[in-house]
Protein backbone atom coordinates (compact mmCIF):
# COMPACT_ATOMS: atom_id res chain seq x y z
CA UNK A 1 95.38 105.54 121.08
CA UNK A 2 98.29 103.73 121.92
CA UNK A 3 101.67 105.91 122.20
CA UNK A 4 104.63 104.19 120.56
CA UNK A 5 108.80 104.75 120.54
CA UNK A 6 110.71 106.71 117.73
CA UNK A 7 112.00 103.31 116.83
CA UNK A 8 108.73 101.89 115.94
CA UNK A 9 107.78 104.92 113.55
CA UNK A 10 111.68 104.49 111.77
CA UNK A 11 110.30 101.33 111.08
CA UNK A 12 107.80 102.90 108.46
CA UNK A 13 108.94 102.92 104.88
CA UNK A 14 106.98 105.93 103.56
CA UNK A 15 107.62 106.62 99.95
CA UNK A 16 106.36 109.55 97.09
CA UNK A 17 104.85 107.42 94.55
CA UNK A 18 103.00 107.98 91.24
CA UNK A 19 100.33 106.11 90.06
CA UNK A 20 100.92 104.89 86.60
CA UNK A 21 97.38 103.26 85.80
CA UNK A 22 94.47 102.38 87.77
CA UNK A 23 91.72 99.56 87.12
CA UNK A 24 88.84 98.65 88.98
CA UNK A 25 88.67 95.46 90.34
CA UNK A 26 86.41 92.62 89.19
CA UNK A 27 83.64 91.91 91.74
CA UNK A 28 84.56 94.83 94.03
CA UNK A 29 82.48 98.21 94.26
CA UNK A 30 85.74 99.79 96.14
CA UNK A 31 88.73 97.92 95.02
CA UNK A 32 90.72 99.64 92.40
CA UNK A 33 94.37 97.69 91.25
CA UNK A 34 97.24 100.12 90.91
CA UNK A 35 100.34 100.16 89.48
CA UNK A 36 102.20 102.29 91.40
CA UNK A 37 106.35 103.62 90.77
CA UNK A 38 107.97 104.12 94.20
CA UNK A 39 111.67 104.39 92.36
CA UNK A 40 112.60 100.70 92.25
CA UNK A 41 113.34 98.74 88.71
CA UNK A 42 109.49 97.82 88.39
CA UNK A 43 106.58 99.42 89.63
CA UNK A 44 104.22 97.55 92.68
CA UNK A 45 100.89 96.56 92.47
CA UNK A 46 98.80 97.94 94.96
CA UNK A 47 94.77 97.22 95.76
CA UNK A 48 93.28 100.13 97.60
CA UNK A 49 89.49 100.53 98.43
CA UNK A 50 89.52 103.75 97.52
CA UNK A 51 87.16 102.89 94.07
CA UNK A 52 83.91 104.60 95.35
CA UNK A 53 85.87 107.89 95.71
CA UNK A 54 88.03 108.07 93.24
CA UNK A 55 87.85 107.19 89.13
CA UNK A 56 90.37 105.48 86.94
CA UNK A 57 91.11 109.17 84.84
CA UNK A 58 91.68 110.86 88.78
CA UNK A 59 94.12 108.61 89.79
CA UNK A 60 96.27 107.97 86.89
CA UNK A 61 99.64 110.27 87.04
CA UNK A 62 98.76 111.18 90.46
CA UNK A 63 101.65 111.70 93.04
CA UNK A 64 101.04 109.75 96.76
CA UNK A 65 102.38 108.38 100.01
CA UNK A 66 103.46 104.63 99.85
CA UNK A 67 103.77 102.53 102.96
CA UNK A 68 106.58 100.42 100.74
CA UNK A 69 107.60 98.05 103.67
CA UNK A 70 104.12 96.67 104.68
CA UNK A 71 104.05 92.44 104.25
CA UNK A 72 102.26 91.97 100.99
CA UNK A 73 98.02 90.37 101.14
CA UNK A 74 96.64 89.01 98.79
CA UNK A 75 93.11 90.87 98.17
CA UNK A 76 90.58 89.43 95.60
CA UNK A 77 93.28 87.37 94.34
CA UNK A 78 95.87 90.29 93.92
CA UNK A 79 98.74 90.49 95.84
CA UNK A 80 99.07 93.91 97.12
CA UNK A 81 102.62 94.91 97.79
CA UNK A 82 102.61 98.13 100.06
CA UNK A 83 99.72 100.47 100.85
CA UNK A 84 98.15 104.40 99.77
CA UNK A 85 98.05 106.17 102.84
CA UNK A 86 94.29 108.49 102.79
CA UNK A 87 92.72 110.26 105.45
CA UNK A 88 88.95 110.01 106.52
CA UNK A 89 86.15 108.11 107.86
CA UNK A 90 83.55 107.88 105.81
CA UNK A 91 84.13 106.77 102.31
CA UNK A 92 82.95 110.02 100.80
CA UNK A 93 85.42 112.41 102.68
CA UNK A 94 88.55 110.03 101.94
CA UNK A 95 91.72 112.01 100.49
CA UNK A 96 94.81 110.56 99.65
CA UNK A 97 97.79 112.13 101.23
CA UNK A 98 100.17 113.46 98.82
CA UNK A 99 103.63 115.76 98.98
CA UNK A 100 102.36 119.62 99.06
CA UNK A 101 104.79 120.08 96.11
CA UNK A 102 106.00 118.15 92.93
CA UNK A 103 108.58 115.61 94.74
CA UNK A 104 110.51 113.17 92.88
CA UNK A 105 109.40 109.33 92.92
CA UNK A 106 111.17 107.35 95.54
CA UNK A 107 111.60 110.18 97.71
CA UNK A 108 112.04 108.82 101.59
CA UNK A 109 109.24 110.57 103.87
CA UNK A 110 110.36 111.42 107.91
């Protein structure tokens, strides 16, 4: 693993979001489109593979960590404008990382 500055890491935008609705997406097992509030004036669109883990009804209203200033890619066709951060190897132990207590949208992680 390659050791990196303080200044690299400040780089990271890390964010509490919410996830406001989930859908899976067409011709993906794994892909799941979500609209995601990170406290800005309109909520981001984010594609995470995270379908095979998680249902629609689980993620909706949840609370996670947003990698906010990550250069948008365009997956299936959907732009995805930031990333979920989850931990795990294997599909079937993947958990999304989340604040350990009710934290308001937008909040800045360190």
């Amino acid at each position: 693993m390659d050791v990196i500055q303080y200044d690299d890491f400040s780089k990271l935008e890390l964010r509490v979001g919410k996830i406001l609705s989930s859908q899976r997406v067409e011709g993906s097992d794994k892909l799941v489109q979500l609209s995601v509030d990170v406290g800005e004036e309109a909520p981001r669109t984010l594609v995470a593979g995270i379908g095979q883990v998680y249902t629609d009804d689980q993620l909706t209203d949840r609370k996670i960590v947003v990698l906010c200033n990550l250069m948008p890619k365009k997956l299936k066709g959907i732009e995805s404008n930031g990333m979920l951060l989850a931990a795990g190897e294997a599909a079937e132990d993947l958990a999304l990382l989340a604040p350990s207590h009710d934290m308001p949208v937008g909040t800045r992680i360190y």
